[in-house]
N, C-alpha and C. Protein backbone atom coordinates (compact mmCIF):
# COMPACT_ATOMS: atom_id res chain seq x y z
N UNK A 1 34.87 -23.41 -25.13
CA UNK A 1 33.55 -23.06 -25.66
C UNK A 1 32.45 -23.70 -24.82
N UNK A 2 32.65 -25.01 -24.58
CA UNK A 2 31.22 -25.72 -23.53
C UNK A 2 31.53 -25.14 -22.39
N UNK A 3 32.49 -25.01 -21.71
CA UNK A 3 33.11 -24.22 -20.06
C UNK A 3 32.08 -23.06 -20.41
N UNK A 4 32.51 -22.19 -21.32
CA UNK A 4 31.75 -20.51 -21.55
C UNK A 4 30.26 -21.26 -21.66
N UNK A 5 29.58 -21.93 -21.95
CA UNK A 5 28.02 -22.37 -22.50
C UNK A 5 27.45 -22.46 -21.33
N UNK A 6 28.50 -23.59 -20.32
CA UNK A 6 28.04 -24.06 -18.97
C UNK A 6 28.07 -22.87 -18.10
N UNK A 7 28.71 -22.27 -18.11
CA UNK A 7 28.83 -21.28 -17.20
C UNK A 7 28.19 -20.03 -17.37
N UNK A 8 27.50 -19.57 -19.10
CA UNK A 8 26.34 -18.69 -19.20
C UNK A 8 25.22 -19.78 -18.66
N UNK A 9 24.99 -20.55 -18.71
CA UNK A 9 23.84 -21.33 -18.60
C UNK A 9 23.73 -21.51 -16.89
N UNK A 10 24.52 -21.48 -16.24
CA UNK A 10 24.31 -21.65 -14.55
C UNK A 10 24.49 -20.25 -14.14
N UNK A 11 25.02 -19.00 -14.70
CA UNK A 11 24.78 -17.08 -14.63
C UNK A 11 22.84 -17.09 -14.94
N UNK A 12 22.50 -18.00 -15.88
CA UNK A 12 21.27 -17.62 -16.35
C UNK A 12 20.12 -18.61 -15.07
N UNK A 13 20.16 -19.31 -14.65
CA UNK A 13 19.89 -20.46 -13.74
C UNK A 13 19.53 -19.41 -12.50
N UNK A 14 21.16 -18.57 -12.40
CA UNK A 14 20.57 -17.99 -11.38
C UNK A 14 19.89 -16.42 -11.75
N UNK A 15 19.84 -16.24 -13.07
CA UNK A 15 18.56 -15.25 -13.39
C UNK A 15 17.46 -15.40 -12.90
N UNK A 16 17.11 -17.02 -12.94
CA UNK A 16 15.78 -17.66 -13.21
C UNK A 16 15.61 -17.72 -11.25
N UNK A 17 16.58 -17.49 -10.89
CA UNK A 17 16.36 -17.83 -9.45
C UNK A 17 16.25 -16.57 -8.98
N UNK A 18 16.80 -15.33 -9.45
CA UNK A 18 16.81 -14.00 -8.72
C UNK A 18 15.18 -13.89 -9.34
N UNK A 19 14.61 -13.82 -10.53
CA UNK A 19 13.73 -13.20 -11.39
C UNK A 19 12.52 -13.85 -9.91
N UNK A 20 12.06 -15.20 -9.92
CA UNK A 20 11.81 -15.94 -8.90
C UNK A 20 11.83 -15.33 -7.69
N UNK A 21 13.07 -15.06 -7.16
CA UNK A 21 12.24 -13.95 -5.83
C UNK A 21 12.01 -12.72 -5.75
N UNK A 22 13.00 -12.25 -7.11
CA UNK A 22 11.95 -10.52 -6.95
C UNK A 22 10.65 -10.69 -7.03
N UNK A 23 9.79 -12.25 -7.71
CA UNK A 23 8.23 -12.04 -7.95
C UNK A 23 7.92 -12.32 -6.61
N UNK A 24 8.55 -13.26 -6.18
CA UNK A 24 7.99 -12.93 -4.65
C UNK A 24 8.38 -11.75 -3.44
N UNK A 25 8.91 -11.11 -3.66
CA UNK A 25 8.68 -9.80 -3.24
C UNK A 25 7.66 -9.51 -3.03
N UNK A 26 6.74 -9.14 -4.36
CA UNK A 26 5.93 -8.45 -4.70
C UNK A 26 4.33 -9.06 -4.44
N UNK A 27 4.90 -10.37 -4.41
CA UNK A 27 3.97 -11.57 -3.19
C UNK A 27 3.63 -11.75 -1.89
N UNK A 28 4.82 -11.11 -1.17
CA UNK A 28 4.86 -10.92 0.05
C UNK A 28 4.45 -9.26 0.19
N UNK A 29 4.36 -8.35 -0.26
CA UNK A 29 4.15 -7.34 -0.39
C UNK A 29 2.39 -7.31 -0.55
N UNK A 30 1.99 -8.03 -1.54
CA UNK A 30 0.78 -7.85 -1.93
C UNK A 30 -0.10 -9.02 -0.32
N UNK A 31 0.50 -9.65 -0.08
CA UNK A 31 -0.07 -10.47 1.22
C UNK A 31 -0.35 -9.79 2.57
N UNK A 32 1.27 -8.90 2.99
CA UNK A 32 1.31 -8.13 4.20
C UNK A 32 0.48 -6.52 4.20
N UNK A 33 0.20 -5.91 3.01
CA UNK A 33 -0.22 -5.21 2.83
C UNK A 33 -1.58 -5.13 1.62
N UNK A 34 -2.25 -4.53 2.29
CA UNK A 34 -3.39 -4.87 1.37
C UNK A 34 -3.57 -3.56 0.04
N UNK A 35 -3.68 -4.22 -0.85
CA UNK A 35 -3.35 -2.80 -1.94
C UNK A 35 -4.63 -3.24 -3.08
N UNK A 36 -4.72 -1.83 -3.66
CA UNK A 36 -5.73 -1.75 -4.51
C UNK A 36 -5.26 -2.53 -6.30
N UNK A 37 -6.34 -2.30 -7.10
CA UNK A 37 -6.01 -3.14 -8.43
C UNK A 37 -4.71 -2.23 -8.94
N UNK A 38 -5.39 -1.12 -8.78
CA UNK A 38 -4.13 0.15 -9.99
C UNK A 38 -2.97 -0.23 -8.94
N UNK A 39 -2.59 -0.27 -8.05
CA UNK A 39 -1.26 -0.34 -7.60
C UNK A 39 -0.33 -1.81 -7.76
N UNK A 40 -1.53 -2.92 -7.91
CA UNK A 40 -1.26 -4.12 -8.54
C UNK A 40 -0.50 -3.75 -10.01
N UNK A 41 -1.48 -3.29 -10.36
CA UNK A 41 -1.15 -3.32 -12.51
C UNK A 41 0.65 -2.62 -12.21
N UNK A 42 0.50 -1.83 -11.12
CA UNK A 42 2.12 -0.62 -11.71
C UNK A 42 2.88 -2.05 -10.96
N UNK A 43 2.81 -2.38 -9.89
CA UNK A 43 3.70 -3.52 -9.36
C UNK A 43 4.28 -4.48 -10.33
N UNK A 44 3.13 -4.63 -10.91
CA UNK A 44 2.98 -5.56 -12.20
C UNK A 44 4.30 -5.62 -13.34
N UNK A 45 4.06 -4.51 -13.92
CA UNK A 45 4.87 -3.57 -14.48
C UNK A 45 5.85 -3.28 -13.81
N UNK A 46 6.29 -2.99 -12.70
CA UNK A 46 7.57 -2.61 -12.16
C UNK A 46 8.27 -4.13 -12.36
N UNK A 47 7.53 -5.19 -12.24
CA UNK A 47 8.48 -6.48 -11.94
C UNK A 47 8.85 -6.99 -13.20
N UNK A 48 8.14 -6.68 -14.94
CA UNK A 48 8.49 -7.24 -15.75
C UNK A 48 9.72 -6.09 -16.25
N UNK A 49 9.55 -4.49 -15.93
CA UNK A 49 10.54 -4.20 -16.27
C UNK A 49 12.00 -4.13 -15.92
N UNK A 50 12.07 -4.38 -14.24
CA UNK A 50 12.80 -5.27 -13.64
C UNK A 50 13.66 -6.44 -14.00
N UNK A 51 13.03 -7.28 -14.28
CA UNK A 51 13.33 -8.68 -14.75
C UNK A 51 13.95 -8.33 -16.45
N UNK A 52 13.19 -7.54 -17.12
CA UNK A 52 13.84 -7.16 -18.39
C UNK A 52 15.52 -6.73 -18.39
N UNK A 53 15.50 -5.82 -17.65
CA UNK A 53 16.50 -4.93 -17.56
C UNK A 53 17.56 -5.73 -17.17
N UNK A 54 17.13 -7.30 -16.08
CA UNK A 54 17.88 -7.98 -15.41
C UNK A 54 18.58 -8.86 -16.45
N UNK A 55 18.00 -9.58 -17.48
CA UNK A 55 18.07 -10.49 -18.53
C UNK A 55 18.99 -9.45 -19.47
N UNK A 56 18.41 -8.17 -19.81
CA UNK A 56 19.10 -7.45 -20.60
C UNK A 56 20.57 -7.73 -20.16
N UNK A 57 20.63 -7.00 -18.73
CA UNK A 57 22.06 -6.70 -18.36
C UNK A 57 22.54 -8.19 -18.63
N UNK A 58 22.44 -9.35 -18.26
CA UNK A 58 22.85 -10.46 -18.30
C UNK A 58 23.40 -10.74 -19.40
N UNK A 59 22.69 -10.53 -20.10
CA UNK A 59 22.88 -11.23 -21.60
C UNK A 59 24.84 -10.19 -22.12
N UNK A 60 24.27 -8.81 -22.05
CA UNK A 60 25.05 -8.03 -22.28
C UNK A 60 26.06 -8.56 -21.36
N UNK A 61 26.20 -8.55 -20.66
CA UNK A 61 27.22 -8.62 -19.48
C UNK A 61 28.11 -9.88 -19.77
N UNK A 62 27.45 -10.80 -19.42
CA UNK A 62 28.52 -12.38 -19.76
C UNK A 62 28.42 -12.64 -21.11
N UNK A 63 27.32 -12.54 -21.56
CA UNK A 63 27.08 -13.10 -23.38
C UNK A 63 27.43 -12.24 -24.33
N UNK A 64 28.33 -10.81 -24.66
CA UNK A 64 28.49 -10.22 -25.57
C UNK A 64 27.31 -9.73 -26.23
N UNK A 65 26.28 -9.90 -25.22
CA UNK A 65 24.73 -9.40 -26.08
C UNK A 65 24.09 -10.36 -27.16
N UNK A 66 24.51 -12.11 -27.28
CA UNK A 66 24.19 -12.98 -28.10
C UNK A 66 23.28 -13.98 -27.21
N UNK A 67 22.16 -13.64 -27.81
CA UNK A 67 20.88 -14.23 -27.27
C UNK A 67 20.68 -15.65 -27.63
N UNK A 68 20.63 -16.63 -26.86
CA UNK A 68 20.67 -18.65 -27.28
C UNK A 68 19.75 -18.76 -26.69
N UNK A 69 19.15 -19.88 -27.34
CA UNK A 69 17.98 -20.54 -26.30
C UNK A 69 18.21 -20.90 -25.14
N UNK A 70 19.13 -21.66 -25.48
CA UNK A 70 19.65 -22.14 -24.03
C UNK A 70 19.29 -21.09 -22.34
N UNK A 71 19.88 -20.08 -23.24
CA UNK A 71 19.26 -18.71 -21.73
C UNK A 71 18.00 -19.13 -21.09
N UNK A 72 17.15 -18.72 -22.14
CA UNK A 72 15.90 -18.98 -21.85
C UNK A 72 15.47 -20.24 -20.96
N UNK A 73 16.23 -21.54 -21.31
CA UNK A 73 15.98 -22.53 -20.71
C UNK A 73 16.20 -22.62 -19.34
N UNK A 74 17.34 -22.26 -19.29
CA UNK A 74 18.31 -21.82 -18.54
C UNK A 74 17.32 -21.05 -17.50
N UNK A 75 16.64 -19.75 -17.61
CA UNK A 75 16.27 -19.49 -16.74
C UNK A 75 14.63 -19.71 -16.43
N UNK A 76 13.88 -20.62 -17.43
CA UNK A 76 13.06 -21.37 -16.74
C UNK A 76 13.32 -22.31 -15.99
N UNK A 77 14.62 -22.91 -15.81
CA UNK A 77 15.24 -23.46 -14.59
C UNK A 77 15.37 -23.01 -13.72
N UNK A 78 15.58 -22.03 -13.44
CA UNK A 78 15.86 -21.36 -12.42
C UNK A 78 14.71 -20.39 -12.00
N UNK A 79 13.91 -20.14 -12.21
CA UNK A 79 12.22 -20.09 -11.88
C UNK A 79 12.13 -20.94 -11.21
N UNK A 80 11.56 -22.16 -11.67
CA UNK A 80 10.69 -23.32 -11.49
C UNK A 80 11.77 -23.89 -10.42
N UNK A 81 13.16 -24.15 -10.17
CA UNK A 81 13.20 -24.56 -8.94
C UNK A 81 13.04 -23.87 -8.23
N UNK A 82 13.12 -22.76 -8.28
CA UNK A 82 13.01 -21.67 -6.80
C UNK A 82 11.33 -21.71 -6.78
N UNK A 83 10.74 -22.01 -7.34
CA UNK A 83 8.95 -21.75 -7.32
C UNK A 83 9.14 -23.40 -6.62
N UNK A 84 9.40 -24.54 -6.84
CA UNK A 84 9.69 -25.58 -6.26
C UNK A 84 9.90 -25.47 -4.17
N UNK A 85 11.12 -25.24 -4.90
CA UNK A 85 11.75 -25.66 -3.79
C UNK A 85 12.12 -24.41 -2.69
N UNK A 86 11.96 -23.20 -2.63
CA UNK A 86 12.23 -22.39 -1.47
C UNK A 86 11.24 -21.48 -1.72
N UNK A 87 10.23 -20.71 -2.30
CA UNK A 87 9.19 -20.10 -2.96
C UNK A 87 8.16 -19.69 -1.60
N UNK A 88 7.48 -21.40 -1.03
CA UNK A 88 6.60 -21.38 0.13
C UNK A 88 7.27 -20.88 1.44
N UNK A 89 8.42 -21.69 1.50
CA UNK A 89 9.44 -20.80 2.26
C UNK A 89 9.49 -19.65 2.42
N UNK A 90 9.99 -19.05 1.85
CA UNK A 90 10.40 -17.59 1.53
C UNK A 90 9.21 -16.45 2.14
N UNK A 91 8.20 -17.21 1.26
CA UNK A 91 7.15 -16.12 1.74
C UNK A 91 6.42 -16.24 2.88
N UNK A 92 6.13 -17.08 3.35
CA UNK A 92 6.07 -17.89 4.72
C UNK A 92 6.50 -17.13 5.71
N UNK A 93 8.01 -17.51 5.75
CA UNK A 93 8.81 -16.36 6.63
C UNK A 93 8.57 -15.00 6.78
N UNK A 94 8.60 -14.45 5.70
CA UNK A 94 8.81 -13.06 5.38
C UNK A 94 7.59 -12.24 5.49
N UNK A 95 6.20 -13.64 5.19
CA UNK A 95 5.05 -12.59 5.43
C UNK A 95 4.91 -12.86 7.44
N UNK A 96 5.44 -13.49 8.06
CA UNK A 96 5.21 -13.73 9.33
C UNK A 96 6.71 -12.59 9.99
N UNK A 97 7.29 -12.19 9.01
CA UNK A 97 7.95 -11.51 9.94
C UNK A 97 7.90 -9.86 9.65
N UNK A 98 7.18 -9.67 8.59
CA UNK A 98 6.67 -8.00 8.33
C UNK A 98 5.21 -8.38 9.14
N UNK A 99 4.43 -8.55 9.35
CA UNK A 99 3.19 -9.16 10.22
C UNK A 99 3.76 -8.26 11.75
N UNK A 100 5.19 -9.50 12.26
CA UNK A 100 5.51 -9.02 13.47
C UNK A 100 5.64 -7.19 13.50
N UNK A 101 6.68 -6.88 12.73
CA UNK A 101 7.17 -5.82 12.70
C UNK A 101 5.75 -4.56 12.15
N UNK A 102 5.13 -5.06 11.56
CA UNK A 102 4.10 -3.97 12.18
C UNK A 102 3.24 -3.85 13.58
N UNK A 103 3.13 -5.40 13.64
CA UNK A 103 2.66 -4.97 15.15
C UNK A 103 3.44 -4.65 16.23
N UNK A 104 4.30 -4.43 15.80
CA UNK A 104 5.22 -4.03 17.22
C UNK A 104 5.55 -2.33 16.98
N UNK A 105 5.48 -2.10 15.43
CA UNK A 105 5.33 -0.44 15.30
C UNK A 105 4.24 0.27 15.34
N UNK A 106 3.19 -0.44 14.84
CA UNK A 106 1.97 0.11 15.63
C UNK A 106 1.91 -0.12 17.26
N UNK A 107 2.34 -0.95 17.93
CA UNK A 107 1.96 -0.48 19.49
C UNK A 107 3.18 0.78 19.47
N UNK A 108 4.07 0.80 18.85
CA UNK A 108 5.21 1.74 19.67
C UNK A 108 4.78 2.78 19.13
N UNK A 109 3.59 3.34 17.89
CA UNK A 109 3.07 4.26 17.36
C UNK A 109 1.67 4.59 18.28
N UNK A 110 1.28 3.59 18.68
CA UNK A 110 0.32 3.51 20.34
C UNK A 110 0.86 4.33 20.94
N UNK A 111 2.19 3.93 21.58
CA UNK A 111 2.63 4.49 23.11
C UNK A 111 2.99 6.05 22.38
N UNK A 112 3.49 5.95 21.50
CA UNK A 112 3.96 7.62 21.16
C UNK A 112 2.26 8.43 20.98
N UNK A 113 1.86 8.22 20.68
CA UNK A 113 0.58 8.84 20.18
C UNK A 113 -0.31 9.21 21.10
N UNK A 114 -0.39 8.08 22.34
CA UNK A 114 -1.47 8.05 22.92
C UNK A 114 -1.54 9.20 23.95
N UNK A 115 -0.32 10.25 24.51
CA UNK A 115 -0.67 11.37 25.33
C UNK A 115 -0.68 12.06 24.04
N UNK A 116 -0.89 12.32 23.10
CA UNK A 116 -1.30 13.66 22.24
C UNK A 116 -2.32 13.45 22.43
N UNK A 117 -3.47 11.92 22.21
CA UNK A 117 -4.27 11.98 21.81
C UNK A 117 -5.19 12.45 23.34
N UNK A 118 -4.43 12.11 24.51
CA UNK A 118 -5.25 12.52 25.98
C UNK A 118 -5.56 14.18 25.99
N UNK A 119 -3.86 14.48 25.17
CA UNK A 119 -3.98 15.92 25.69
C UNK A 119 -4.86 16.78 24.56
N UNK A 120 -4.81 16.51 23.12
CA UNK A 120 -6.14 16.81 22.56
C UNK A 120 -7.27 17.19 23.34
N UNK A 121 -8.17 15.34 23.38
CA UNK A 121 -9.08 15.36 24.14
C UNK A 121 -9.64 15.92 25.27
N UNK A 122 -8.16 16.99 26.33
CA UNK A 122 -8.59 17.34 27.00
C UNK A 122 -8.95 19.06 26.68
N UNK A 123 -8.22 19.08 25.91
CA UNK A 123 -8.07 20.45 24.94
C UNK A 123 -10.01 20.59 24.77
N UNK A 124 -10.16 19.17 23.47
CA UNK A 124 -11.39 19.46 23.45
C UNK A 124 -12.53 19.83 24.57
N UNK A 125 -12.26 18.57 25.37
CA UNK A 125 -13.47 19.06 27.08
C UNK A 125 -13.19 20.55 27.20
N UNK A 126 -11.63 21.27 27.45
CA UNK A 126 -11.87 22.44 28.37
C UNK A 126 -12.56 23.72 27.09
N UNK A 127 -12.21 23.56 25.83
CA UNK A 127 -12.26 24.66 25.44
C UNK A 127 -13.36 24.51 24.15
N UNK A 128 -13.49 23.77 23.87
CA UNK A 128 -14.34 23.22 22.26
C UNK A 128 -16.12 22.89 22.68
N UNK A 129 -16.14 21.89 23.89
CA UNK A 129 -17.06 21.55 24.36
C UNK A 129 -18.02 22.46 24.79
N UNK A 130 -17.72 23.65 25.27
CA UNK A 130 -18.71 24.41 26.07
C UNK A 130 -18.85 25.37 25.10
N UNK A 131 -18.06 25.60 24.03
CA UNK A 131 -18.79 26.53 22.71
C UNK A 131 -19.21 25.74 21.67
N UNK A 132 -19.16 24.52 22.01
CA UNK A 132 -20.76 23.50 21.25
C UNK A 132 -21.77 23.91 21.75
N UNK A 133 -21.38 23.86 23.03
CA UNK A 133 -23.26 23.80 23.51
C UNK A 133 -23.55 25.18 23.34
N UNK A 134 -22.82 25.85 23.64
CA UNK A 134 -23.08 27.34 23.47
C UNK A 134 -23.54 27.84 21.69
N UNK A 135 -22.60 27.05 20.99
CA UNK A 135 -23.23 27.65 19.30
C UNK A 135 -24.75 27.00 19.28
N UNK A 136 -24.96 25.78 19.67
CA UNK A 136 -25.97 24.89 19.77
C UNK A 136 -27.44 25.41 20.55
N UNK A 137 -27.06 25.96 21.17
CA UNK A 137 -28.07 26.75 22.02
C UNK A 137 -28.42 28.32 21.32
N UNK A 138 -27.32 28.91 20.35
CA UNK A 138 -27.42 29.90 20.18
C UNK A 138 -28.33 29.90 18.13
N UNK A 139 -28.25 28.99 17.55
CA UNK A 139 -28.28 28.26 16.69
C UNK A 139 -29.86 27.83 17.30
N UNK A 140 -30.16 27.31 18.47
CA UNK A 140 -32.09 26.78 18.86
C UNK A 140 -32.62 28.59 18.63
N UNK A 141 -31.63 29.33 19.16
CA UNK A 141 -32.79 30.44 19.59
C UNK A 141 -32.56 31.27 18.21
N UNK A 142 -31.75 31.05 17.34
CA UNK A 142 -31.71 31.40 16.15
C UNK A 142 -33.30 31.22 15.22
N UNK A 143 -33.17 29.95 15.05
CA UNK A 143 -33.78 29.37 14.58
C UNK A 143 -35.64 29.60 14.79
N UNK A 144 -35.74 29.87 16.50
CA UNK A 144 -37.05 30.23 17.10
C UNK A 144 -37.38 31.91 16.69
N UNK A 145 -36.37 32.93 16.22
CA UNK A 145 -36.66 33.75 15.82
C UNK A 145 -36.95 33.80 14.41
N UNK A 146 -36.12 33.16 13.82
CA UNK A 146 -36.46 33.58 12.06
C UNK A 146 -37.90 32.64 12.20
N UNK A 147 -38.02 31.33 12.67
CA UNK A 147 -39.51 30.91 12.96
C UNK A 147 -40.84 32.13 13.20
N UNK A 148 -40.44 32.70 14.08
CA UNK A 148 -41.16 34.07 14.38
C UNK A 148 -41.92 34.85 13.81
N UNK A 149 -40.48 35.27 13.24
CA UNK A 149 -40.21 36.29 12.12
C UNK A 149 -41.12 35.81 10.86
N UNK A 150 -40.78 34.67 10.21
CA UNK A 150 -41.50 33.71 9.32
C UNK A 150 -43.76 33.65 9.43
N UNK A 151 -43.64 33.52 10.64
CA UNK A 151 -44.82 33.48 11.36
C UNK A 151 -45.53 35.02 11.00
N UNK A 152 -44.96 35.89 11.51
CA UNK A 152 -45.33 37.31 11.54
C UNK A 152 -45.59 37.90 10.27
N UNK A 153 -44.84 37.59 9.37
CA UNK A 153 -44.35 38.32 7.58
C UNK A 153 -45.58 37.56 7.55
N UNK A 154 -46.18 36.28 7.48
CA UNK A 154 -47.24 35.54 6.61
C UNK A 154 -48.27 35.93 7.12
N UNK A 155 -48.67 36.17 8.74
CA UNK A 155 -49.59 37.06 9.27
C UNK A 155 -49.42 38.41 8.82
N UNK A 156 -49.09 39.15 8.29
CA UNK A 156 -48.66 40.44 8.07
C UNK A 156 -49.20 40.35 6.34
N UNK A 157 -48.99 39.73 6.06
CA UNK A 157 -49.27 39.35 4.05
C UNK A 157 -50.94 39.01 4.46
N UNK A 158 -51.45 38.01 4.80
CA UNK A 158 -52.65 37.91 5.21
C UNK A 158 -53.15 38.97 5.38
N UNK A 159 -53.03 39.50 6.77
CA UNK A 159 -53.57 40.72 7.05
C UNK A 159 -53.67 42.18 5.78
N UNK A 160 -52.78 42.07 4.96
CA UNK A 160 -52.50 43.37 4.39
C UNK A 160 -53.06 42.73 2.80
N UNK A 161 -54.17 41.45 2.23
CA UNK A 161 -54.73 40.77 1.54
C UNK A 161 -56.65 41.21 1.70
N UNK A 162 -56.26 41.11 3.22
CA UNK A 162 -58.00 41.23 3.68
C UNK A 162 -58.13 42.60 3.44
């Protein structure tokens, strides 16, 4: 009976230690990437129902589904050392090594990208550019006629007043 107590109680220890870095996951996640409030709140929510489901299965799993305090204790132990003792660690690492790995996929998203973006650009010079200036020019003399036109109708109303 104490063997079975001790041994739910160090299964739950390491609840308290898994529960502990899935939150930092979501620590290192929220650090390397910058995210808005609403995607916070669902993260939020993804990690307590997570952790639920985790305790659930636990309990069910080794404990016959009989809930003791002890669990509980049990896995505020196992929190609080992992928030202790490997926590700064963890994220430390992990945010310095997703850091690397984007910058090394953004340059390799550089090198892939960067002749589309020449051959675009040249797309634009040969074929886009000279029917700018051309709508642009055609669009001034637009504009100088309905001016005209505008001019003439109000001389024309005048005239047909007197």
């Amino acid at each position: 009976m104490i063997t079975n107590q001790g041994y739910i109680f160090l299964i739950f220890i390491l609840n308290g230690i898994l529960i502990g870095l899935l939150f930092d996951v979501f620590r290192i996640l929220r650090k390397t990437f910058p995210t808005k409030d609403f995607i916070t709140y669902i993260e939020d929510i993804l990690f307590w129902i997570i952790t639920g489901i985790l305790v659930l299965y636990s309990v069910f799993r080794f404990n016959n589904g009989e809930i003791r305090l002890y669990m509980f204790v049990a896995i505020l132990i196992g929190v609080i050392s992992y928030m202790l003792l490997l926590s700064s660690h963890i994220i430390k690492i992990n945010v310095h090594i997703i850091n690397f790995i984007k910058t090394v996929v953004g340059k390799i998203l550089n090198i892939i990208i960067k002749p589309f973006k020449s051959f675009f650009g040249f797309l634009s010079k040969v074929f886009i550019k000279p029917f700018k200036k051309l709508f642009f020019k055609m669009r001034l003399l637009f504009a100088n006629i309905s001016k005209k036109l505008y001019n003439t109708s109000k001389k024309n109303q005048k005239t047909a007043k007197n």
